[in-house]
Protein backbone atom coordinates (compact mmCIF):
# COMPACT_ATOMS: atom_id res chain seq x y z
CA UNK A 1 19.06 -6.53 -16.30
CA UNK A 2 20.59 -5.19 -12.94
CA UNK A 3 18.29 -5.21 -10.53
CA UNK A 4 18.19 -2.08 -8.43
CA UNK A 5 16.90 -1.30 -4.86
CA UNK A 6 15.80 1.52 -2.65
CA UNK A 7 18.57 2.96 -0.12
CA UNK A 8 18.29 0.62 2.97
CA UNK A 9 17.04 -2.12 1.33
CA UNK A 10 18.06 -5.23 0.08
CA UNK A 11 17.89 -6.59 -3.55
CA UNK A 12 17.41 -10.13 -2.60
CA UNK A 13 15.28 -12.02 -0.36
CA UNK A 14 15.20 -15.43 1.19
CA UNK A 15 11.27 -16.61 1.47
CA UNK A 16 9.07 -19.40 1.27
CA UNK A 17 12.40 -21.64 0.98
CA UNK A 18 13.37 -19.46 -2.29
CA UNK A 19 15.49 -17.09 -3.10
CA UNK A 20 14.19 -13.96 -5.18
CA UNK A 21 15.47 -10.47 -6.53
CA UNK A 22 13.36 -7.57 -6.65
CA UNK A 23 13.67 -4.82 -8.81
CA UNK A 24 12.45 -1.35 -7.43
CA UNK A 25 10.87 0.29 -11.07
CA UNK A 26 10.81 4.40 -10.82
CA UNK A 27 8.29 6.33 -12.19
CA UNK A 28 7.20 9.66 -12.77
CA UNK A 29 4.71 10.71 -9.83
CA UNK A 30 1.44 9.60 -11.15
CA UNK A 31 -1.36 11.90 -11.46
CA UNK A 32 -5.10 11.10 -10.87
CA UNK A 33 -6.93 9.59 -13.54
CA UNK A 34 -3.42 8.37 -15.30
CA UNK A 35 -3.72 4.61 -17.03
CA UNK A 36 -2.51 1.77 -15.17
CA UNK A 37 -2.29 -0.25 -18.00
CA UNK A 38 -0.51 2.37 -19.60
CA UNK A 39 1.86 2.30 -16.93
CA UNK A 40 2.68 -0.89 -16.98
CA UNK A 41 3.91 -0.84 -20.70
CA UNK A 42 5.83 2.52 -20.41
CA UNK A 43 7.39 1.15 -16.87
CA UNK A 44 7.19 -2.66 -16.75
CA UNK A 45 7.16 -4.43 -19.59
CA UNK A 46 10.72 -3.48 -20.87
CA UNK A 47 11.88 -5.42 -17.69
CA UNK A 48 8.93 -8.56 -17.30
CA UNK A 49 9.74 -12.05 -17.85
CA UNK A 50 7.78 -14.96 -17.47
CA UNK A 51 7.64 -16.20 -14.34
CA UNK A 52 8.10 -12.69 -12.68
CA UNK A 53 5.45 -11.00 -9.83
CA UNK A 54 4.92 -7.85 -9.45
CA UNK A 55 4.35 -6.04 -6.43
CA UNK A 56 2.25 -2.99 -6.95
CA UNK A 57 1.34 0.24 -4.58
CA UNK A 58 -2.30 0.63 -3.94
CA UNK A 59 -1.44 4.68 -3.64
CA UNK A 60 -0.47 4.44 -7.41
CA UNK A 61 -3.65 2.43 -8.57
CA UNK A 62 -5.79 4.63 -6.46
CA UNK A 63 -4.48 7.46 -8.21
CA UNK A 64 -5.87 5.68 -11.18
CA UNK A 65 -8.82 4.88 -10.54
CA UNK A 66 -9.59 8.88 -9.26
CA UNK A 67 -9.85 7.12 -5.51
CA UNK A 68 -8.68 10.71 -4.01
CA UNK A 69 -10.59 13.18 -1.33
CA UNK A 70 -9.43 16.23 -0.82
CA UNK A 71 -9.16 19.00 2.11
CA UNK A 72 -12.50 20.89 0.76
CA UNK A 73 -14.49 17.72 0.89
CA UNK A 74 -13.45 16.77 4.39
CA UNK A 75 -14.14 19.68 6.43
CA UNK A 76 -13.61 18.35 10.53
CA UNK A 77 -16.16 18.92 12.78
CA UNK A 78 -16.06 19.06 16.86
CA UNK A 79 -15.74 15.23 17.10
CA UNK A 80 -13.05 14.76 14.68
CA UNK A 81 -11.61 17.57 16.30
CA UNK A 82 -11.40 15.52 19.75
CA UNK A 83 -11.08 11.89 18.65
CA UNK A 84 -8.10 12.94 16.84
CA UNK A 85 -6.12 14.01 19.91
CA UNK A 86 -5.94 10.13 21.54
CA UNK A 87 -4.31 8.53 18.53
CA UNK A 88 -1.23 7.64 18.83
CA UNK A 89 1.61 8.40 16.09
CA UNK A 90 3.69 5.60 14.84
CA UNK A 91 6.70 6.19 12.35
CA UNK A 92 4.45 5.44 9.72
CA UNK A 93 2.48 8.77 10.08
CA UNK A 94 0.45 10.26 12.02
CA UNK A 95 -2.65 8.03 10.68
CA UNK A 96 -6.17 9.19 12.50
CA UNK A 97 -4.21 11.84 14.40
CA UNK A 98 -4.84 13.99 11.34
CA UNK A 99 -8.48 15.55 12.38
CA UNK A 100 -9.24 15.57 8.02
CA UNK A 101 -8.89 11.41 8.52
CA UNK A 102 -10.41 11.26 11.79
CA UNK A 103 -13.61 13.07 9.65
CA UNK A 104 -13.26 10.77 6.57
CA UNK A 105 -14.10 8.17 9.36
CA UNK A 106 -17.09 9.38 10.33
CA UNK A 107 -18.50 9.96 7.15
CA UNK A 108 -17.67 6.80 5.87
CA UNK A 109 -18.71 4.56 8.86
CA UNK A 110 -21.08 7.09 10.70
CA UNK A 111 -19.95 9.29 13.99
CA UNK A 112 -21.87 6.00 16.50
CA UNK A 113 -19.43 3.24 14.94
CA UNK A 114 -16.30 5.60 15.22
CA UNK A 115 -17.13 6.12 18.89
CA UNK A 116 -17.48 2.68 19.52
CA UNK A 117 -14.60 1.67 18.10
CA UNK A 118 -12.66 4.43 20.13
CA UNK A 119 -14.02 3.20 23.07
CA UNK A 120 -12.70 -0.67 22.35
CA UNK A 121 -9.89 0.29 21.23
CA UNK A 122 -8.87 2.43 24.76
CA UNK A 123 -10.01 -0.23 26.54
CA UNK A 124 -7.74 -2.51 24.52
CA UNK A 125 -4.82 -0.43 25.21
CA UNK A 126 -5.27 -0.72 28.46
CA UNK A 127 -4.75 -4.37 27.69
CA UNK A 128 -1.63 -3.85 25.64
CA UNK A 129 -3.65 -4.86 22.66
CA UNK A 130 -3.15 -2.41 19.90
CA UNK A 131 -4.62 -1.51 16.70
CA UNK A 132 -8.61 -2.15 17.57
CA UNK A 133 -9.71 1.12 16.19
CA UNK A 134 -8.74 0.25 12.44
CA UNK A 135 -9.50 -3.37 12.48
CA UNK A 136 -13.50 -2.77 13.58
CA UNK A 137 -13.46 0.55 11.27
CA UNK A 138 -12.31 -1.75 8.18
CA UNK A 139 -9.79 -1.07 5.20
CA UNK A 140 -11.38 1.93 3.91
CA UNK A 141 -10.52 3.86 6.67
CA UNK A 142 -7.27 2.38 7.51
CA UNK A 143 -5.91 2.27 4.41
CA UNK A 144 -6.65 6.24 3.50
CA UNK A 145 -3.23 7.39 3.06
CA UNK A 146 -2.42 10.85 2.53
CA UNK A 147 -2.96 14.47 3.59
CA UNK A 148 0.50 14.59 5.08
CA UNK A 149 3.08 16.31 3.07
CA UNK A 150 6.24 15.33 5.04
CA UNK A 151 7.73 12.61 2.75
CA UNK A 152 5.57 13.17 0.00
CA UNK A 153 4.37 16.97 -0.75
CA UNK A 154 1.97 16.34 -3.36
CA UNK A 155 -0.04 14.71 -0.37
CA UNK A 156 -0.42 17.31 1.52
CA UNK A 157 -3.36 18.40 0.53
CA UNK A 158 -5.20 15.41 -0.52
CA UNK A 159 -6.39 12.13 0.71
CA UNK A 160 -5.85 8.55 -1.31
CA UNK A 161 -8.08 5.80 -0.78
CA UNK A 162 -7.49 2.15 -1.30
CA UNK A 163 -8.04 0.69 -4.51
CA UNK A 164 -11.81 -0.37 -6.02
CA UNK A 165 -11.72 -4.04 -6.87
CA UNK A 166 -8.16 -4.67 -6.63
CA UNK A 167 -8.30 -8.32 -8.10
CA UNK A 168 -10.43 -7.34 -11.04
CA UNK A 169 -7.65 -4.86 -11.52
CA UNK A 170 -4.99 -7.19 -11.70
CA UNK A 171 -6.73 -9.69 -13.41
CA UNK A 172 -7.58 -6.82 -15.92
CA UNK A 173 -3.56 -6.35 -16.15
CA UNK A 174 -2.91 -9.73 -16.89
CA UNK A 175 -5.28 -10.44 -19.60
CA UNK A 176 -4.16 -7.08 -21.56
CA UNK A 177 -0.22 -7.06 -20.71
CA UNK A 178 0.21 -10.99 -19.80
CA UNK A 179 1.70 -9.50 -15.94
CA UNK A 180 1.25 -11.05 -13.10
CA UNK A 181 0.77 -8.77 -10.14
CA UNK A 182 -0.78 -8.12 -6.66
CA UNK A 183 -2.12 -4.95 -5.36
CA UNK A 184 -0.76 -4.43 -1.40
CA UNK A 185 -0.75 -1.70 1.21
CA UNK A 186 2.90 -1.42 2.64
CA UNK A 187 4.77 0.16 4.85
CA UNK A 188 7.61 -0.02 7.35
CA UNK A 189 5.59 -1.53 9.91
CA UNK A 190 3.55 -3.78 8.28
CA UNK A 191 2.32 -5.12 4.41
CA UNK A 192 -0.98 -5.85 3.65
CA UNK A 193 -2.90 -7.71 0.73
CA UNK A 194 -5.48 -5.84 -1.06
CA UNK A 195 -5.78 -8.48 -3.82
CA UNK A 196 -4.22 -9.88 -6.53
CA UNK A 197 -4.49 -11.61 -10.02
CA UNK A 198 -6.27 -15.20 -9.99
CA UNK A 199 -3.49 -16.57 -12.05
CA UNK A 200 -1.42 -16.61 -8.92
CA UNK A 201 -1.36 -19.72 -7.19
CA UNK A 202 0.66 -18.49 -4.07
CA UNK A 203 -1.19 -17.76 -0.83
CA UNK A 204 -1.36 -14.19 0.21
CA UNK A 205 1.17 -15.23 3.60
CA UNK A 206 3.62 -16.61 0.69
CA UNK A 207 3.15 -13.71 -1.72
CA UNK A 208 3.40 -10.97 0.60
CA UNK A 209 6.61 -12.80 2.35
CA UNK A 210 8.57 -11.96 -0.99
CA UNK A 211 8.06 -7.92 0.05
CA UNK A 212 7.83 -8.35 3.90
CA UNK A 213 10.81 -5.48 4.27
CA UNK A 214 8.82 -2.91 1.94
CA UNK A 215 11.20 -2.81 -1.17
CA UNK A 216 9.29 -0.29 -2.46
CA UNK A 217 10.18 2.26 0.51
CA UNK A 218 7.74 4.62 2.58
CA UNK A 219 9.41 8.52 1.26
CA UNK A 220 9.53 9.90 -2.11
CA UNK A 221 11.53 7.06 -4.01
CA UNK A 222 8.73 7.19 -6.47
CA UNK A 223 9.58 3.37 -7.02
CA UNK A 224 5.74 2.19 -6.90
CA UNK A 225 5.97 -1.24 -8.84
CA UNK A 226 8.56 -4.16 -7.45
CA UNK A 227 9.27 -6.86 -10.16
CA UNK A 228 10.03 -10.25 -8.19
CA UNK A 229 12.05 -12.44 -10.08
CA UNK A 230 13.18 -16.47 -8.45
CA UNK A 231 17.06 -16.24 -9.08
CA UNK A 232 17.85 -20.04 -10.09
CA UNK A 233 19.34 -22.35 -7.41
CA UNK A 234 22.77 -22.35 -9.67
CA UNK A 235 23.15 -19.14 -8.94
CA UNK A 236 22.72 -18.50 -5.19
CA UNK A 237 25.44 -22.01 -4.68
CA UNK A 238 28.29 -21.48 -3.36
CA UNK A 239 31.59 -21.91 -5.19
């Protein structure tokens, strides 16, 4: 098999003293309440080999698993409203900028926790320390993607949570396709661990290390799954 990668990124990657090739798998764009485990035989297992990892989108299990909110259920109110105006963009997105996320917030962690947590995190930024307002708010609320159509206009509209029980899901994968796999939250700026399957004995810092650059891309590739694959010392020698 050739393996293929996303414009702008590489095929190969040098990591934990390794080197490995990662395949970027297309799909079709998966639709709430779709199969995982049915995607992994339709999309995976024609390419899977023993000894492979693979790297899977939380957005794409999510979808799964019916992890979505949409525009209708998160009306913003006065404080979303406000909050929503501090936050500063990144290239990632515009993140809590969006009032509909700034209101998923506050109705998952309550309106007194999200002002707290705006207060220490502009008082943080006044120390150059960024990123306070999503570490005391949690992974539930950073890691709602979503509701931003720009790369991806099936978003637009609707909000994507992370994952429920990402390990059992990838333990769940393993015992009824024999796959290896991890779960992660990724983007250009940074990749995250959400969970992955106890067969694994690689630490998170050395799995995640084998995606560090985001194979799987942040626009539309629709390329949600990344097979990792060791390529044999013979190989990578020089002649």
């Amino acid at each position: 098999m050739e393996f293929q990668a996303n414009e702008g990124k590489s095929v190969t990657i040098e990591a934990n003293g390794r080197t490995y090739a990662r395949h970027a798998i297309q799909t079709h764009f998966v639709q709430v309440g779709e199969s995982y485990i049915d995607l992994m035989e339709r999309y995976v297992r024609p390419h899977y080999q023993e000894g492979d990892i693979l790297s899977m989108s939380e957005k794409v299990i999510a979808m799964c698993q019916k992890r979505v909110v949409t525009e209708e259920q998160v009306k913003p109110g006065f404080w979303a409203k406000l909050l929503s105006r501090f936050v500063h963009q990144t290239s990632a997105g515009p993140g809590m900028g969006l009032p509909v996320k700034m209101q998923f917030a506050i109705n998952v962690c309550g309106l007194g926790r999200v002002l707290w947590a705006a207060v220490c995190a502009a008082f943080d930024k006044l120390r150059g320390k960024k990123g306070t307002f999503y570490v005391m708010l949690g992974q539930e609320v950073s890691g709602l993607d979503g509701f931003y159509g720009h790369e991806i206009p099936e978003y637009e509209h609707m909000g994507v949570r992370i994952p429920e029980n990402p390990e059992g899901v990838c333990d769940e994968i393993y015992e009824k396709t024999g796959i290896l796999s991890m779960i992660v939250d990724a983007n250009d700026l940074n990749v995250e661990m959400l969970g992955h399957c106890s067969k694994l004995a690689q630490s998170d810092e050395e799995l995640l290390a084998l995606i560090r650059d985001n194979p799987a891309g942040q626009d539309r590739q629709l390329t949600p799954f990344i097979l990792v694959r060791e390529v044999p010392a013979e190989a990578t020698a020089p002649t």
